[in-house]
PDB file of N, CA and C in Angstrom:
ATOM      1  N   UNK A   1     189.620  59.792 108.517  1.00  0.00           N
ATOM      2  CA  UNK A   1     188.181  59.768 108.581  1.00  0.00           C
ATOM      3  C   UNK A   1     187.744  59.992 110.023  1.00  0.00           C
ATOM      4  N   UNK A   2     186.750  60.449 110.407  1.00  0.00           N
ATOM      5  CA  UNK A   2     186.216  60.683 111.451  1.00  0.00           C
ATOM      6  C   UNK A   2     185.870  59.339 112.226  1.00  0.00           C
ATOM      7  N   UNK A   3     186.013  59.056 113.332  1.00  0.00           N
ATOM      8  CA  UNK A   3     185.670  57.848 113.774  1.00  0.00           C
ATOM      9  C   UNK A   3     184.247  57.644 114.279  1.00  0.00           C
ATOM     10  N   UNK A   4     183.472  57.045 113.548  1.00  0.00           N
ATOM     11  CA  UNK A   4     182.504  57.078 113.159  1.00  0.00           C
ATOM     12  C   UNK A   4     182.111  55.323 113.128  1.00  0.00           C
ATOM     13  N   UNK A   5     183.249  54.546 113.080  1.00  0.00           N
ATOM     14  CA  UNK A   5     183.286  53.235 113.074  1.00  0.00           C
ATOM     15  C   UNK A   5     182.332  52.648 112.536  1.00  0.00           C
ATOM     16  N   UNK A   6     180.647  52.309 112.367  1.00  0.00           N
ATOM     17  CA  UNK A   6     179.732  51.980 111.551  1.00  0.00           C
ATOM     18  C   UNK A   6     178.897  52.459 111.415  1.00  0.00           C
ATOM     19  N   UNK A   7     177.994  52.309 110.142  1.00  0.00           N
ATOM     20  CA  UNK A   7     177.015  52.972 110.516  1.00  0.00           C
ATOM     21  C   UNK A   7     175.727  51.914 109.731  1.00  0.00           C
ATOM     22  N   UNK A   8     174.518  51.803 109.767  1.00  0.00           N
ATOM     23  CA  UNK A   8     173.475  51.326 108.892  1.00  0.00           C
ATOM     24  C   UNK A   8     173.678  51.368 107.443  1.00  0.00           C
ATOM     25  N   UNK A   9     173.709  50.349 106.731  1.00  0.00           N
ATOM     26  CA  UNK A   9     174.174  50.555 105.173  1.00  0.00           C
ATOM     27  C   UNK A   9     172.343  51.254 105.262  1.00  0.00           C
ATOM     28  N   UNK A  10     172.262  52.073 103.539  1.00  0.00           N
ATOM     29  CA  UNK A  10     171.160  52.301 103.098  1.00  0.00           C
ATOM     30  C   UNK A  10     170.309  51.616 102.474  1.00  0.00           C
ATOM     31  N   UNK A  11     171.070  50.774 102.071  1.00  0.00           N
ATOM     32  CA  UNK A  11     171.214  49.908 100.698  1.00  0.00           C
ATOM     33  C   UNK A  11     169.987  48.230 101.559  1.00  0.00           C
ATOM     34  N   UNK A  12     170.493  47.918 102.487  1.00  0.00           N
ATOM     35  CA  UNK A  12     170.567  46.545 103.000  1.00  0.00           C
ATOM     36  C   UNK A  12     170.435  46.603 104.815  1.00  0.00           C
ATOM     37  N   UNK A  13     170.613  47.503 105.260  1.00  0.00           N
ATOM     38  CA  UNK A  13     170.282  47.807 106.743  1.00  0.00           C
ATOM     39  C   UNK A  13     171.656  47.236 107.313  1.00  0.00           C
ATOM     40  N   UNK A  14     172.045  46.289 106.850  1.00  0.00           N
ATOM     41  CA  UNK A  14     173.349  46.025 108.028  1.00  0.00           C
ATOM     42  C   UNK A  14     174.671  47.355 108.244  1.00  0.00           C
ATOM     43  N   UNK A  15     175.449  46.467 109.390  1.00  0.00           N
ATOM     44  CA  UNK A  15     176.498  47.617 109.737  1.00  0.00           C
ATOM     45  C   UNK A  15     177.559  47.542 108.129  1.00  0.00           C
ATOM     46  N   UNK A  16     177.553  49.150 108.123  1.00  0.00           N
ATOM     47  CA  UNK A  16     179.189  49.196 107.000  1.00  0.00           C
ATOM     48  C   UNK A  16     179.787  49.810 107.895  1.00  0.00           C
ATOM     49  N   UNK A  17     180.848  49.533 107.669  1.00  0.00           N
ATOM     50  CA  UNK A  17     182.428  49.611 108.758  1.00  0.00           C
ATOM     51  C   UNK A  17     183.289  50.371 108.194  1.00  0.00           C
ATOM     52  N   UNK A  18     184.575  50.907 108.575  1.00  0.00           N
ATOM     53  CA  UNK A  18     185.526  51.489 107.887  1.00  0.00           C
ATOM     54  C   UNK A  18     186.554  50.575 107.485  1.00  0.00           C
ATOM     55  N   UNK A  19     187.096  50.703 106.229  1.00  0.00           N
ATOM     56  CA  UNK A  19     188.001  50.051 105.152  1.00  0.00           C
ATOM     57  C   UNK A  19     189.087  50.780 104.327  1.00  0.00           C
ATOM     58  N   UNK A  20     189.958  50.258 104.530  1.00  0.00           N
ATOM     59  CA  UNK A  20     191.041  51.446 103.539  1.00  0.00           C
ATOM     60  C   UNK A  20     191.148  50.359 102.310  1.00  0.00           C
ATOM     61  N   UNK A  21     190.678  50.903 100.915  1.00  0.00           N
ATOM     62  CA  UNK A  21     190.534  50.197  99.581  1.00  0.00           C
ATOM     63  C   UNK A  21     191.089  50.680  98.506  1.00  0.00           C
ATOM     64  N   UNK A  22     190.930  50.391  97.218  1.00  0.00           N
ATOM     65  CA  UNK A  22     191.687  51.334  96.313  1.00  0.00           C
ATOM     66  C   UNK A  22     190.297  51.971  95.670  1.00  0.00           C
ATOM     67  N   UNK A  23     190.751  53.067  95.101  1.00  0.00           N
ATOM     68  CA  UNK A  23     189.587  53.714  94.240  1.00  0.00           C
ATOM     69  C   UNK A  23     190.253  53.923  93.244  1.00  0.00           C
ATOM     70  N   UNK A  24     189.272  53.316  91.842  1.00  0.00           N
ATOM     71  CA  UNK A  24     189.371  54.147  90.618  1.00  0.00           C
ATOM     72  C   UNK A  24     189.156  55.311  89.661  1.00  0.00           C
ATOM     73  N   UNK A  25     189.398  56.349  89.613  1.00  0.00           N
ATOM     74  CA  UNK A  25     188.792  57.392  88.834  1.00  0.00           C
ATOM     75  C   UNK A  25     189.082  57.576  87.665  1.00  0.00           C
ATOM     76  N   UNK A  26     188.425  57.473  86.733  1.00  0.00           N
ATOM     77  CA  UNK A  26     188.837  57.880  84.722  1.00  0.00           C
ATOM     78  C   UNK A  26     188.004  59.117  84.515  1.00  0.00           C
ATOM     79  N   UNK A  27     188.716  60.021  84.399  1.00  0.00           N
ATOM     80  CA  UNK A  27     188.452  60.987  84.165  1.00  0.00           C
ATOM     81  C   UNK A  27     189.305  61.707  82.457  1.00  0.00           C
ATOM     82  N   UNK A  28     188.590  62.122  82.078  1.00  0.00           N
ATOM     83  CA  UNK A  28     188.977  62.386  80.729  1.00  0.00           C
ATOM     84  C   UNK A  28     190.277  61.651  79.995  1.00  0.00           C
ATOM     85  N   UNK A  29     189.420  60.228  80.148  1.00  0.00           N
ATOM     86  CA  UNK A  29     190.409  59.391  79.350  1.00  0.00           C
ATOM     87  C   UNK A  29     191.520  58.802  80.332  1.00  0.00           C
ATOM     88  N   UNK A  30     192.199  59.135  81.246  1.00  0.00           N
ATOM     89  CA  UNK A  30     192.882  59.551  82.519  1.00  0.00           C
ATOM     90  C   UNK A  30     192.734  58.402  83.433  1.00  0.00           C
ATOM     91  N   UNK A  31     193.361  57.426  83.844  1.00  0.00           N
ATOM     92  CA  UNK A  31     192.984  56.938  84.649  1.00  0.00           C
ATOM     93  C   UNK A  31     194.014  56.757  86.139  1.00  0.00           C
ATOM     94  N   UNK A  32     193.014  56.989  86.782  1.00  0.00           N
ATOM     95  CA  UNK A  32     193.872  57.700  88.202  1.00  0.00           C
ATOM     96  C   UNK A  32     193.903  56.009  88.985  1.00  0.00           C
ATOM     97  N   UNK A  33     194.768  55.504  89.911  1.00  0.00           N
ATOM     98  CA  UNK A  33     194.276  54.554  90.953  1.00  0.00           C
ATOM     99  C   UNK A  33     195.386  55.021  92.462  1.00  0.00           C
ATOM    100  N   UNK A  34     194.298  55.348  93.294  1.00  0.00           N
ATOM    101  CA  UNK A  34     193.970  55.795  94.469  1.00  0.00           C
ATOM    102  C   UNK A  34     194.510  54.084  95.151  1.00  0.00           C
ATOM    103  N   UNK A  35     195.620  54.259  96.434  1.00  0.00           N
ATOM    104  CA  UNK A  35     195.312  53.084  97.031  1.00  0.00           C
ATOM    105  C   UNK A  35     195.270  53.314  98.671  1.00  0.00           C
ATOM    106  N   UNK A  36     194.753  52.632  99.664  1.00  0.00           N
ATOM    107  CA  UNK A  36     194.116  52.863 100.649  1.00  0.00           C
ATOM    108  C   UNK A  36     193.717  54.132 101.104  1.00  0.00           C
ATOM    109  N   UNK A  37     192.207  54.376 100.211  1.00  0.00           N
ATOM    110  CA  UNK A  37     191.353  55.064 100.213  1.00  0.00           C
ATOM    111  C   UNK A  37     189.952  54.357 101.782  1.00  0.00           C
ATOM    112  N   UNK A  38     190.458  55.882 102.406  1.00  0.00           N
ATOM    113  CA  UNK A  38     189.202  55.454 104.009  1.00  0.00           C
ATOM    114  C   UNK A  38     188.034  55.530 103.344  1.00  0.00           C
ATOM    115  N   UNK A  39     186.699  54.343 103.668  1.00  0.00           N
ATOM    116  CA  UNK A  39     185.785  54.314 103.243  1.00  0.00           C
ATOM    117  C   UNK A  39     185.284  53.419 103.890  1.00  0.00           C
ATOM    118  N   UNK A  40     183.644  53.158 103.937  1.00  0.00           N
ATOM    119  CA  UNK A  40     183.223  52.277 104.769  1.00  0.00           C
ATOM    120  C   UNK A  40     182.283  51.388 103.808  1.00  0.00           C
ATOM    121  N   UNK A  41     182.116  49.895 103.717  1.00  0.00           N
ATOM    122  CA  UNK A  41     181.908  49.298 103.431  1.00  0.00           C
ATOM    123  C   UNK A  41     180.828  48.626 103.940  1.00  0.00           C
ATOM    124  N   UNK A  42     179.536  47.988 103.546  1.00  0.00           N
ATOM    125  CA  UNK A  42     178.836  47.175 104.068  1.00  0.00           C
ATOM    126  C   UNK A  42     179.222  45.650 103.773  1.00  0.00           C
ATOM    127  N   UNK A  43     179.720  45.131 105.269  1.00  0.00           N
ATOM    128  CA  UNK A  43     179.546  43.098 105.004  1.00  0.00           C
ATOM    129  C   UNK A  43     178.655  42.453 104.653  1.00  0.00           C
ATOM    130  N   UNK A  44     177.397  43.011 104.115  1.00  0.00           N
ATOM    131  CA  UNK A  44     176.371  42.484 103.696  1.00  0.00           C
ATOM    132  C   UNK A  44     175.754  42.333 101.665  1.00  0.00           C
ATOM    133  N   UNK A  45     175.966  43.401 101.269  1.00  0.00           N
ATOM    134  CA  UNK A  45     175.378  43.917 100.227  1.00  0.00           C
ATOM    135  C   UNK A  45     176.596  44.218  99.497  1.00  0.00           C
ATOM    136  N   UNK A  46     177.682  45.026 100.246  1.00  0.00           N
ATOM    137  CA  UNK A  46     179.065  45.520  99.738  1.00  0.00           C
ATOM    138  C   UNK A  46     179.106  46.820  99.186  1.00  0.00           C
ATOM    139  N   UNK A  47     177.730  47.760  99.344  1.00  0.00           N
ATOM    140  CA  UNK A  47     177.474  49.009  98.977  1.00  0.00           C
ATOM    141  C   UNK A  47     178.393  49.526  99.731  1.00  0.00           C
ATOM    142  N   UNK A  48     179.549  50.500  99.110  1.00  0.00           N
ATOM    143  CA  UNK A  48     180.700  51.389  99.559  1.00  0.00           C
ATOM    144  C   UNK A  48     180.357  52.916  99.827  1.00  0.00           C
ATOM    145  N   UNK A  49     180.976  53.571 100.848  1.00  0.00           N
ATOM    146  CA  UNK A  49     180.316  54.992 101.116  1.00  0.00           C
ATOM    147  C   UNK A  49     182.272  56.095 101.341  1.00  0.00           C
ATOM    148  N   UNK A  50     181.857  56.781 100.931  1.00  0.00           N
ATOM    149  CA  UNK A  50     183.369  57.788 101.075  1.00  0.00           C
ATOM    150  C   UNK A  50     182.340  58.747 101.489  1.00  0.00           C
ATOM    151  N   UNK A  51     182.949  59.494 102.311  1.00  0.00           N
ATOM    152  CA  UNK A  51     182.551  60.783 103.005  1.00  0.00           C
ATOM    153  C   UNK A  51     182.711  62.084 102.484  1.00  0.00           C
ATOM    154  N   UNK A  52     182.491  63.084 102.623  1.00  0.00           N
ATOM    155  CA  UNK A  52     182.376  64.192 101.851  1.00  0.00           C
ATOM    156  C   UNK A  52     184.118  64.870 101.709  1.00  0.00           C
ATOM    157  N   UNK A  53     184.893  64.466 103.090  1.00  0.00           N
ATOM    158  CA  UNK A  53     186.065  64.987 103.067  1.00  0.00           C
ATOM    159  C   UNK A  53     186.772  64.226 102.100  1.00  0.00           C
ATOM    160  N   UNK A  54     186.556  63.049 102.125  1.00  0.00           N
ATOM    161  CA  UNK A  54     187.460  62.304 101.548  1.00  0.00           C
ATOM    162  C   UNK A  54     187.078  62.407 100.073  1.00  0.00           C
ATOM    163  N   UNK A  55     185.849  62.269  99.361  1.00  0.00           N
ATOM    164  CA  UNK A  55     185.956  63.016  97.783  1.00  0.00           C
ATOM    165  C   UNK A  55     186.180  63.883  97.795  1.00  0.00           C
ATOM    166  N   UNK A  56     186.228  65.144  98.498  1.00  0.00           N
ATOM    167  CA  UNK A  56     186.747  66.393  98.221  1.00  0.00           C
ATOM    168  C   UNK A  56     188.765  65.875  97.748  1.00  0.00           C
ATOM    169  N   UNK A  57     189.198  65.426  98.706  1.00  0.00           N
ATOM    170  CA  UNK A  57     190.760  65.245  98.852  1.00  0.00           C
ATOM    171  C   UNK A  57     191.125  64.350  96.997  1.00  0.00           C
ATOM    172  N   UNK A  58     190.161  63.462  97.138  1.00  0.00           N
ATOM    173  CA  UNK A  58     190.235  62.758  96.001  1.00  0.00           C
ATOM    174  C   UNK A  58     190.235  63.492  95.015  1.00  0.00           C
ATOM    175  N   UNK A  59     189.137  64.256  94.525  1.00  0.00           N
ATOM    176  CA  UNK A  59     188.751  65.529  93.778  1.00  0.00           C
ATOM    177  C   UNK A  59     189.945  66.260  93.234  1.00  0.00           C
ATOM    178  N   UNK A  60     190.640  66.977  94.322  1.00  0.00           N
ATOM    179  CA  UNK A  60     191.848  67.418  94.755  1.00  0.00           C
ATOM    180  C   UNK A  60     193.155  66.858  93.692  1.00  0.00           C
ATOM    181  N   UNK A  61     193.395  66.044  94.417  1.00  0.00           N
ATOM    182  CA  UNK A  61     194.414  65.170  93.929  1.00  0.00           C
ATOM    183  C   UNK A  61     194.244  64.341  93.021  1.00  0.00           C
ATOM    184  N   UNK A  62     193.292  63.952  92.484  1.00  0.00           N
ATOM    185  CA  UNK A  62     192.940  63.501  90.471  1.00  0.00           C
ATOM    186  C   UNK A  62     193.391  64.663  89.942  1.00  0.00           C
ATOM    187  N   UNK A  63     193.072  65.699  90.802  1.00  0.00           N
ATOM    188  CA  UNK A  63     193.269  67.382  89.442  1.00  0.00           C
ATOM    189  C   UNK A  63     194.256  67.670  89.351  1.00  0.00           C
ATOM    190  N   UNK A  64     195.193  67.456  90.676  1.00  0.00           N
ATOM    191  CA  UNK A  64     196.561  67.832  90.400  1.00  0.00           C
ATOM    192  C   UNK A  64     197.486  66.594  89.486  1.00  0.00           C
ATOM    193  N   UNK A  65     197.489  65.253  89.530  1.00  0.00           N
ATOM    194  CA  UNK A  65     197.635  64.437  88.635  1.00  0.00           C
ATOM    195  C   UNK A  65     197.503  65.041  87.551  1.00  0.00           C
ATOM    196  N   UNK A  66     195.992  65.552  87.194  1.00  0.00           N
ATOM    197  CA  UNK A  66     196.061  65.488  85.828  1.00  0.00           C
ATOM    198  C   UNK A  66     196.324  66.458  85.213  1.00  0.00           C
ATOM    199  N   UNK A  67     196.277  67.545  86.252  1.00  0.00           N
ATOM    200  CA  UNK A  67     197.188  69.370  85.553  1.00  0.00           C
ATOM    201  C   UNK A  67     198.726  68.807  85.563  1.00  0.00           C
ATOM    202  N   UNK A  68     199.165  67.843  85.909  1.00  0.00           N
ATOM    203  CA  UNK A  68     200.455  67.873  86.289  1.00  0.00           C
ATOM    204  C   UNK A  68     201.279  66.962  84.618  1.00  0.00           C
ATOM    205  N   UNK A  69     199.616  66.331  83.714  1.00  0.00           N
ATOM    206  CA  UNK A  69     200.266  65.445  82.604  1.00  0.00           C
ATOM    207  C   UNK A  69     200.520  64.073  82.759  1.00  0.00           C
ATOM    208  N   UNK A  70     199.762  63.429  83.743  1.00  0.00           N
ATOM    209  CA  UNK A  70     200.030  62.469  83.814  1.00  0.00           C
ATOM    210  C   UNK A  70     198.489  61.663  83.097  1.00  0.00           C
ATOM    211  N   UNK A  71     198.730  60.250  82.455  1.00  0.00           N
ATOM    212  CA  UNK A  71     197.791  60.110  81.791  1.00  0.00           C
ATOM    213  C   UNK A  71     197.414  58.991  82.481  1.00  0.00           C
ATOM    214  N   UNK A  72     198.127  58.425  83.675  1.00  0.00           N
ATOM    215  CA  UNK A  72     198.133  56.768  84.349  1.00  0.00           C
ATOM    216  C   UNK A  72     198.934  57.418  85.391  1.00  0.00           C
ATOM    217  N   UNK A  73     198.072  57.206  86.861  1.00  0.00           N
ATOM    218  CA  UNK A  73     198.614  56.607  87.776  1.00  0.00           C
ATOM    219  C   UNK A  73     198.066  55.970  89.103  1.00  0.00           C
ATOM    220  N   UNK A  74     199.139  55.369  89.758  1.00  0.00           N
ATOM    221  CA  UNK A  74     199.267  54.826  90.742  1.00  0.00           C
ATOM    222  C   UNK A  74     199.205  55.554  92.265  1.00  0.00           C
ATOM    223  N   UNK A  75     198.983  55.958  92.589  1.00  0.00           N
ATOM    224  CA  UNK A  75     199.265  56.780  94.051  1.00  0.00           C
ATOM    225  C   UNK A  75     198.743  56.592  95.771  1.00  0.00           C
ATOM    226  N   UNK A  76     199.106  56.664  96.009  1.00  0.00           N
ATOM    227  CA  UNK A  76     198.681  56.263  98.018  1.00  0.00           C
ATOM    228  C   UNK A  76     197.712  57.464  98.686  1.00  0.00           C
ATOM    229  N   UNK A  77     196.703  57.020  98.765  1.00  0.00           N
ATOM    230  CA  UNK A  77     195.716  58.213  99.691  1.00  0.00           C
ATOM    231  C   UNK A  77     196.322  58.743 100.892  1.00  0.00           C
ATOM    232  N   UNK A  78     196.295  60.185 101.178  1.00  0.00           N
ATOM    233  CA  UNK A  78     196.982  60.440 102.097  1.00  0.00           C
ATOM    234  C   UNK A  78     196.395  61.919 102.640  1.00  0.00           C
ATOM    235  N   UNK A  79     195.655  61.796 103.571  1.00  0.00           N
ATOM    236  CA  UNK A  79     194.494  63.059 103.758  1.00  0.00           C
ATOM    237  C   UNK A  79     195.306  63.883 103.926  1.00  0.00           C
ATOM    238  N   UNK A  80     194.836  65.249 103.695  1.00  0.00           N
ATOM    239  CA  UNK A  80     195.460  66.477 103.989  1.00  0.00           C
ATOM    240  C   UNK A  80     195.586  67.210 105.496  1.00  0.00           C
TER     241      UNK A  80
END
């Protein structure tokens, strides 16, 4: 992720920070789990933000999972 370190949540005004978390995606039945996924978080409200690179990568790699036949998994975020 770009270091960018916080920024104003939208949601609640306080700082969200950067966090590596898991993400879930179900996609046609499919359920993908993403683990330390970069994302920034607000300590206030807890409204979560991923950046445009990082759903793109996500995007990415759910599709290849799921062209690949897999109907469940587990996997480690790992930018390109």
């Amino acid at each position: 992720m770009a270091d960018v370190g916080e920024f104003p949540c939208v949601e609640c005004g306080s700082s969200a920070v950067e966090v590596l978390r898991p993400h879930a995606v179900d996609r046609h039945g499919k359920l993908v789990v993403i683990r330390d996924v970069p994302m920034y978080e607000c300590g206030s409200c807890g409204e979560v933000y991923l950046t445009p690179a990082v759903m793109k990568e996500l995007d990415a790699l759910v599709a290849r999972l799921i062209a690949g036949g897999a109907d469940e998994a587990i996997v480690h975020y790992q930018a390109a």
